[in-house]
Protein backbone atom coordinates (compact mmCIF):
# COMPACT_ATOMS: atom_id res chain seq x y z
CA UNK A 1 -7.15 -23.66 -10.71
CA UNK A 2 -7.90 -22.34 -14.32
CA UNK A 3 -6.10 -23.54 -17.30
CA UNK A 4 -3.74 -20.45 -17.72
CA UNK A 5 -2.45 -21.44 -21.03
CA UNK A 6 -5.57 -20.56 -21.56
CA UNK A 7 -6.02 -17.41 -19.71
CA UNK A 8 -3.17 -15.65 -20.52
CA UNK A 9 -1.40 -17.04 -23.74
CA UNK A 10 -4.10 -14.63 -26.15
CA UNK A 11 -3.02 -11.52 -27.60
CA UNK A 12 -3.75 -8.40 -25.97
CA UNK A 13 -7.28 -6.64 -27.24
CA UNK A 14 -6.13 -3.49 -28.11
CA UNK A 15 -9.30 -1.82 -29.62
CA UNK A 16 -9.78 1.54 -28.82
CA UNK A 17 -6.30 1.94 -27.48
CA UNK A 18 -4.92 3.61 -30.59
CA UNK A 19 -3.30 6.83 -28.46
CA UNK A 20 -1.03 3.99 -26.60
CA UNK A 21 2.83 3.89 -27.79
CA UNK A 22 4.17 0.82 -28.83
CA UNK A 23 6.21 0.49 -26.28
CA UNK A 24 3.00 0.61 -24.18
CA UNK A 25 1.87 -2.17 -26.10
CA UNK A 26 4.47 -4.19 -25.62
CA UNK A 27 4.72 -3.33 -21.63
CA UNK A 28 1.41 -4.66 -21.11
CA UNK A 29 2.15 -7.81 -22.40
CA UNK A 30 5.47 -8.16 -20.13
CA UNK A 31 2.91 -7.59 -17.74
CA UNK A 32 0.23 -10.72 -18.70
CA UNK A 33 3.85 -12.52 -18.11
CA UNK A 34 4.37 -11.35 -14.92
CA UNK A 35 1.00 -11.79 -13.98
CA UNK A 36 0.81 -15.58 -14.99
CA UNK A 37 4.35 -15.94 -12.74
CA UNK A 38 3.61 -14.54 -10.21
CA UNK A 39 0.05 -15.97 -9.40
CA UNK A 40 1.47 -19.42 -9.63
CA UNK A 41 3.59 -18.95 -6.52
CA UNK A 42 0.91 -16.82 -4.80
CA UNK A 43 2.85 -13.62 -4.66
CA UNK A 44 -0.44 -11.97 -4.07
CA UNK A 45 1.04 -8.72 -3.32
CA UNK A 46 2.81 -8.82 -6.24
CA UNK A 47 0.02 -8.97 -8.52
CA UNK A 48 -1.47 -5.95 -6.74
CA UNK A 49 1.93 -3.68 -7.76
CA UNK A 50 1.40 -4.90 -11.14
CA UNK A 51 -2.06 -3.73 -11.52
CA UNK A 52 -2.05 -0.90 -9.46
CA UNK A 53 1.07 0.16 -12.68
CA UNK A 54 -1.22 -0.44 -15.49
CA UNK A 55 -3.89 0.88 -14.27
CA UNK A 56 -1.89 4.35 -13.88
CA UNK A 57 -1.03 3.62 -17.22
CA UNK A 58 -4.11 2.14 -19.33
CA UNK A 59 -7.13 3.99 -17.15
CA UNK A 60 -10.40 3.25 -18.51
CA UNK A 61 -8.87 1.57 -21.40
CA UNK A 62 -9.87 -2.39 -23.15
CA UNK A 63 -6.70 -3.06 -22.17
CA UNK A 64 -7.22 -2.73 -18.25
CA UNK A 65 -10.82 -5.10 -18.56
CA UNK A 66 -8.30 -8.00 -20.53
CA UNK A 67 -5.84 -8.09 -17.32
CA UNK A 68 -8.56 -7.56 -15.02
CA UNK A 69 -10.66 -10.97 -16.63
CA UNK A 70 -7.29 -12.84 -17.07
CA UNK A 71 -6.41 -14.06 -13.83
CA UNK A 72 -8.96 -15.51 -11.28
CA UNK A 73 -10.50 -13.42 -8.25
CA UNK A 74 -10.77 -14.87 -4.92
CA UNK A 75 -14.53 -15.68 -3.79
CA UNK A 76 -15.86 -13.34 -1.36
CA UNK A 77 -15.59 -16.02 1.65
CA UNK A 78 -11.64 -16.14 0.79
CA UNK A 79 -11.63 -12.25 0.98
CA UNK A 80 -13.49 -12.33 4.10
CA UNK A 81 -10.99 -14.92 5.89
CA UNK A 82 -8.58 -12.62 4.94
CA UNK A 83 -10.06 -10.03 6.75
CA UNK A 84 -11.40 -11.60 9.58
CA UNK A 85 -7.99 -13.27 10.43
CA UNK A 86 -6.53 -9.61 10.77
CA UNK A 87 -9.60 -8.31 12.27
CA UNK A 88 -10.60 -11.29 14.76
CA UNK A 89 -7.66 -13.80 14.47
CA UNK A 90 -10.23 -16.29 13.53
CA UNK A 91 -11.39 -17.21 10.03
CA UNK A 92 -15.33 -16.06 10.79
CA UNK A 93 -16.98 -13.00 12.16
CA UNK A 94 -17.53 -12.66 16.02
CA UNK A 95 -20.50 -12.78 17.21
CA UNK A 96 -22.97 -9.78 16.48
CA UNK A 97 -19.95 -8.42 13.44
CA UNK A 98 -21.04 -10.83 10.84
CA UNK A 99 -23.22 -8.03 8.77
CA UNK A 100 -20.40 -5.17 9.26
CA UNK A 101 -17.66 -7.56 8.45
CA UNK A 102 -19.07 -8.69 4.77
CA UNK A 103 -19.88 -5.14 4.18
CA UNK A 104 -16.24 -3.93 5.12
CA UNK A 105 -14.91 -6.80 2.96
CA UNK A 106 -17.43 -6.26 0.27
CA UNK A 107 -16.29 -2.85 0.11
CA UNK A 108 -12.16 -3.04 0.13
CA UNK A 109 -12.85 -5.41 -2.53
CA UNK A 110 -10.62 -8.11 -3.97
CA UNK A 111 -6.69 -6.39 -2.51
CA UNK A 112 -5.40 -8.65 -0.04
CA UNK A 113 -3.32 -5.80 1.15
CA UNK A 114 -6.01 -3.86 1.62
CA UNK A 115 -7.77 -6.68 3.28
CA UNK A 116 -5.28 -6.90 6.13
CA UNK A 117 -4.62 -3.62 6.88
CA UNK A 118 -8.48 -2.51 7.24
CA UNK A 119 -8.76 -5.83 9.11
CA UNK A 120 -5.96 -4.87 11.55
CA UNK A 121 -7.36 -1.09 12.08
CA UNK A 122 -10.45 -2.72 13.42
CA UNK A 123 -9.12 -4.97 15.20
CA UNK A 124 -9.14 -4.61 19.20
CA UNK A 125 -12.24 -2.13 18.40
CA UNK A 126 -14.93 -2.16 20.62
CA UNK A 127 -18.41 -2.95 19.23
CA UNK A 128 -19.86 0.15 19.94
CA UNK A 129 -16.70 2.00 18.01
CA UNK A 130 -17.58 -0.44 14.34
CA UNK A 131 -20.41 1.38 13.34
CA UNK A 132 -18.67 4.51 13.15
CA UNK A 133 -15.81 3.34 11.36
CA UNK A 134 -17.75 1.82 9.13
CA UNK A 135 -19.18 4.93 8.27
CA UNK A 136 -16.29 6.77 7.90
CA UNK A 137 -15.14 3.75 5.35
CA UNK A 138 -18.48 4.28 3.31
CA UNK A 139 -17.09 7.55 2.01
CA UNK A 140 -14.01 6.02 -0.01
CA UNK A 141 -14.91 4.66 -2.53
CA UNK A 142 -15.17 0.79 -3.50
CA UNK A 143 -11.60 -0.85 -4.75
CA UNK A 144 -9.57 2.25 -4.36
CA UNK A 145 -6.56 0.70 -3.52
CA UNK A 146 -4.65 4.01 -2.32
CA UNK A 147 -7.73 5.62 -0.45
CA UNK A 148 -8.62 2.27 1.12
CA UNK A 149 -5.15 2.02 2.72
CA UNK A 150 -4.91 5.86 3.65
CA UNK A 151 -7.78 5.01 5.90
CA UNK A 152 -5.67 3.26 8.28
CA UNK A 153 -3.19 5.91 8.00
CA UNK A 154 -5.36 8.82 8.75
CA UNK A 155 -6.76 7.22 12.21
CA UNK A 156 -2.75 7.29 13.06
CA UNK A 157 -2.16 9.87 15.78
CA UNK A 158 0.63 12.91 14.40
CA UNK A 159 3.39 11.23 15.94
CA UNK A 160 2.54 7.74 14.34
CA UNK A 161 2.22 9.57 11.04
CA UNK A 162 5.81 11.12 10.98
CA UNK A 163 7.33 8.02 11.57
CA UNK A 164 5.36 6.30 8.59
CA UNK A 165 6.33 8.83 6.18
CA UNK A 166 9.57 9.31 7.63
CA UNK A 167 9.85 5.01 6.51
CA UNK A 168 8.24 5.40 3.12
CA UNK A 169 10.56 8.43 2.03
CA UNK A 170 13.81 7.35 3.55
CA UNK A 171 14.11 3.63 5.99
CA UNK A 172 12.02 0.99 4.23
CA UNK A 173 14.09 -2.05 4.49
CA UNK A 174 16.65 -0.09 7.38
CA UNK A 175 17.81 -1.34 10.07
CA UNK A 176 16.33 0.01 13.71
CA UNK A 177 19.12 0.64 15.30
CA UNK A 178 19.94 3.18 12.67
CA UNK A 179 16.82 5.30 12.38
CA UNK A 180 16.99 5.07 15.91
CA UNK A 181 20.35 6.31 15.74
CA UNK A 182 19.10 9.12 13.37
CA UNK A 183 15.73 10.01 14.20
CA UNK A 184 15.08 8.59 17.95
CA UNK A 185 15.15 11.57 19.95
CA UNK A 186 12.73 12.84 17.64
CA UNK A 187 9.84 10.57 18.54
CA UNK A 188 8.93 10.09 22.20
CA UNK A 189 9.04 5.72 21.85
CA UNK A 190 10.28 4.85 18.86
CA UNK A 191 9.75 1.19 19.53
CA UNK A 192 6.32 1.50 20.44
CA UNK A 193 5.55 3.48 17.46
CA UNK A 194 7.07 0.88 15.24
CA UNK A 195 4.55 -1.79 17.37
CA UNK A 196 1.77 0.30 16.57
CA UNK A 197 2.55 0.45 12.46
CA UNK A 198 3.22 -3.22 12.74
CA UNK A 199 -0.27 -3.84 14.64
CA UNK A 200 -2.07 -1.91 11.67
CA UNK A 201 0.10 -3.83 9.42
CA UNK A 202 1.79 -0.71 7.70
CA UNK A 203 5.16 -2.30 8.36
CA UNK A 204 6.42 -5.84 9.10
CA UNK A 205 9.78 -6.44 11.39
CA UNK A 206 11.95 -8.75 9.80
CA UNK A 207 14.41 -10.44 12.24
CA UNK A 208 17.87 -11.50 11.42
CA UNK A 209 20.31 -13.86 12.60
CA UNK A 210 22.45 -15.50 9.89
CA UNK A 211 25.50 -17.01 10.26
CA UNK A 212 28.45 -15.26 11.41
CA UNK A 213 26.39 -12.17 11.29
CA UNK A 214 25.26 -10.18 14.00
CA UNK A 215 21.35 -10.48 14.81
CA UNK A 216 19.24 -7.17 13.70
CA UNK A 217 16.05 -6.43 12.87
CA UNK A 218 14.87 -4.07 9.95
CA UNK A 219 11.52 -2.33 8.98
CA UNK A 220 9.39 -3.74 5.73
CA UNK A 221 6.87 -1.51 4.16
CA UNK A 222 4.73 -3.15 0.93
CA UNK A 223 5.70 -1.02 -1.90
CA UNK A 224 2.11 0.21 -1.96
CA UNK A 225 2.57 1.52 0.94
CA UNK A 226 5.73 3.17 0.30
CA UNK A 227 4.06 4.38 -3.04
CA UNK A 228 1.12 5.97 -0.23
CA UNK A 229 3.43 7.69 2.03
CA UNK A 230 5.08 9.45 -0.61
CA UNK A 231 2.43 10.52 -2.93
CA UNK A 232 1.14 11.88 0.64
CA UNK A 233 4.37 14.14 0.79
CA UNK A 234 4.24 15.16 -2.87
CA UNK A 235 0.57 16.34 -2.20
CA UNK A 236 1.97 18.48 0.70
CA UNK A 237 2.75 20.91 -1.85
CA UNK A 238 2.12 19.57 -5.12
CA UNK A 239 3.31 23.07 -7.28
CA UNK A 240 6.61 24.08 -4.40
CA UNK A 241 8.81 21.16 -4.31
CA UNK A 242 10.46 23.28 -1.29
CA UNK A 243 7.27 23.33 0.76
CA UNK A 244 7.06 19.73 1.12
CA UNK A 245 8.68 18.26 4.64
CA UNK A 246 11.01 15.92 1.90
CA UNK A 247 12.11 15.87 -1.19
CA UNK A 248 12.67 12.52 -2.87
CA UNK A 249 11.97 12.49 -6.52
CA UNK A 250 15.50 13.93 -7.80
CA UNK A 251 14.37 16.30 -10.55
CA UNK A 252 12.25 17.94 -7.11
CA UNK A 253 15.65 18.16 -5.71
CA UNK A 254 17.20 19.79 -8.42
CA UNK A 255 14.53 22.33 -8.79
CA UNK A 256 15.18 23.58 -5.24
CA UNK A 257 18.78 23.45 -5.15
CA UNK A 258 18.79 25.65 -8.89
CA UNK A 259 16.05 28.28 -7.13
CA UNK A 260 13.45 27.27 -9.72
CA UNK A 261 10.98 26.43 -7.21
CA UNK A 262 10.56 28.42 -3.65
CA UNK A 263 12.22 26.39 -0.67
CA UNK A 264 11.01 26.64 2.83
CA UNK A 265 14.25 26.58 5.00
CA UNK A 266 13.02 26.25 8.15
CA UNK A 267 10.54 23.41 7.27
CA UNK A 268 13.00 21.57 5.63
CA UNK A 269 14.93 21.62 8.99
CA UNK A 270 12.86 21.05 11.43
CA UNK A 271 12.01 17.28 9.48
C-alpha cells in the first residue's frame, strides 16, 4: 500500500486551469478526499463515479493527470483476475483464451466495472464466437468507460434493452414485485429478462429478509450504469425532449408540458 499522506495530502496543480471557477477548485479537492476514503475501504466502484465526474468536469486539464497519478492502479494480472473470474469463473484464462483475454483486459483498461461486465458478456461464448467479439470491441476505444459498458448493452436483444432502460430511468433500487406489477405484461418473462441483465452483470438482485419484515427482492444498477441508460434515452432525441420514449431530467419535462419543445403523444404512450 502507498503512503497516502503522501499521495494525496499536496495541493492541487492548477496550472493551466485558469478558466476553472473557484468553486471548481475547491470541488476537486473534496474530491482528492473522497478519493483517499474511499480507496481505503475498497469501494472500487466508488472511485470510478468519482472520476468518471471530474473528468466531465476538468477534460484534458493538469488537474485530471494529478487525480489520475494520486491513487494507485491495479497491475494488469489484478485486472485480468477480475476479468477472468466473470469471464471463466476461474482466476486464469482457459485454455487456448490466454492471448484474447489480456488483449480484452488490456483494452477495458483499469475500471473494475467495466472489467466484469465485458467479462460476463463473454462468458458462456463459444471459442469460435471470441474472435469476433473481440473485433467488434477493437472499435471502442481504450478506457472509455461509457462505450466500454454500452458494448454489453448493444449485444442485448430489443426486449432485454427496454427493460434496462426502463430500470435506469425509473426502478433502480425497486422492488420486483412492483415493476412486475407495472410493467409485466409488457415483457414476455420478466424474470428471465432480469436473469439475463444479472448474468451480464447490468443489475444485481438484492434479497431481503429482515426482521419482522416481509422477504423481497429489489433490482441494483451501478450508478454508471444508470448514468448509461439514460444518456442512451437523452440521445434518442437529443434537440425534442418529446421524442424521447422518457423524460426524466425535470427542466425536459417542463419544456414539453409548456409546448416549448414538440411532444410525440403516441410514443410517449406506447412506453
Amino acid at each position: 500500500m502507498v503512503p497516502w499522506s503522501a499521495t494525496v495530502s499536496g495541493a492541487v496543480n492548477i496550472s493551466n486551469t485558469s478558466n476553472y471557477t473557484l468553486s471548481d477548485y475547491i470541488l476537486t479537492r473534496r474530491m482528492y478526499k473522497l478519493i483517499f476514503f474511499f480507496v481505503r475501504v475498497d469501494e472500487t466502484d466508488m472511485i470510478e463515479n468519482i472520476a468518471a465526474y471530474i473528468s466531465s468536469r476538468f477534460q484534458n486539464s493538469a488537474v485530471i493527470e494529478d487525480i489520475k497519478g494520486s491513487y494507485p492502479k491495479p497491475r494488469f494480472d489484478e485486472d485480468l483476475q477480475i476479468f477472468c473470474k466473470y469471464a471463466f469463473n476461474q482466476k486464469t484464462p482457459e485454455d487456448g483464451f490466454d492471448e484474447l483475454a489480456r488483449e480484452i483486459t488490456y483494452h477495458v483498461g483499469e475500471l473494475p466495472l467495466g472489467l466484469k461486465v465485458i467479462g460476463s458478456h463473454f462468458r458462456g461464448l463459444s471459442k469460435e464466437q471470441w474472435p469476433m467479439e473481440v473485433s467488434r470491441l477493437r472499435t471502442y476505444r481504450n478506457g472509455d468507460i461509457e462505450r466500454i459498458l454500452k458494448f454489453s448493452y448493444d449485444a442485448l436483444c430489443d426486449e432485454d434493452k427496454d427493460l434496462f432502460l426502463h430500470i435506469a430511468c425509473f426502478f433502480n433500487m425497486e422492488k420486483i414485485t412492483k415493476v412486475k406489477e407495472l410493467f409485466g405484461h409488457r415483457f414476455k418473462d420478466l424474470r428471465q429478462s432480469l436473469h439475463i441483465l444479472e448474468m451480464k452483470s447490468l443489475i444485481s438482485i438484492e434479497h431481503t429478509d429482515l426482521e419482522d419484515s416481509e422477504y423481497y427482492e429489489s433490482i441494483n444498477m451501478r450508478n454508471l450504469l444508470v448514468q448509461l441508460g439514460q444518456e442512451i434515452v437523452r440521445k434518442e432525441s437529443v434537440l425534442e425532449p418529446g421524442q424521447r420514449r422518457f423524460l426524466i431530467d425535470y427542466k425536459d419535462i417542463c419544456a414539453v408540458v409548456s409546448g416549448h419543445t414538440t411532444v410525440s403523444f403516441a410514443n410517449t404512450l406506447s412506453s
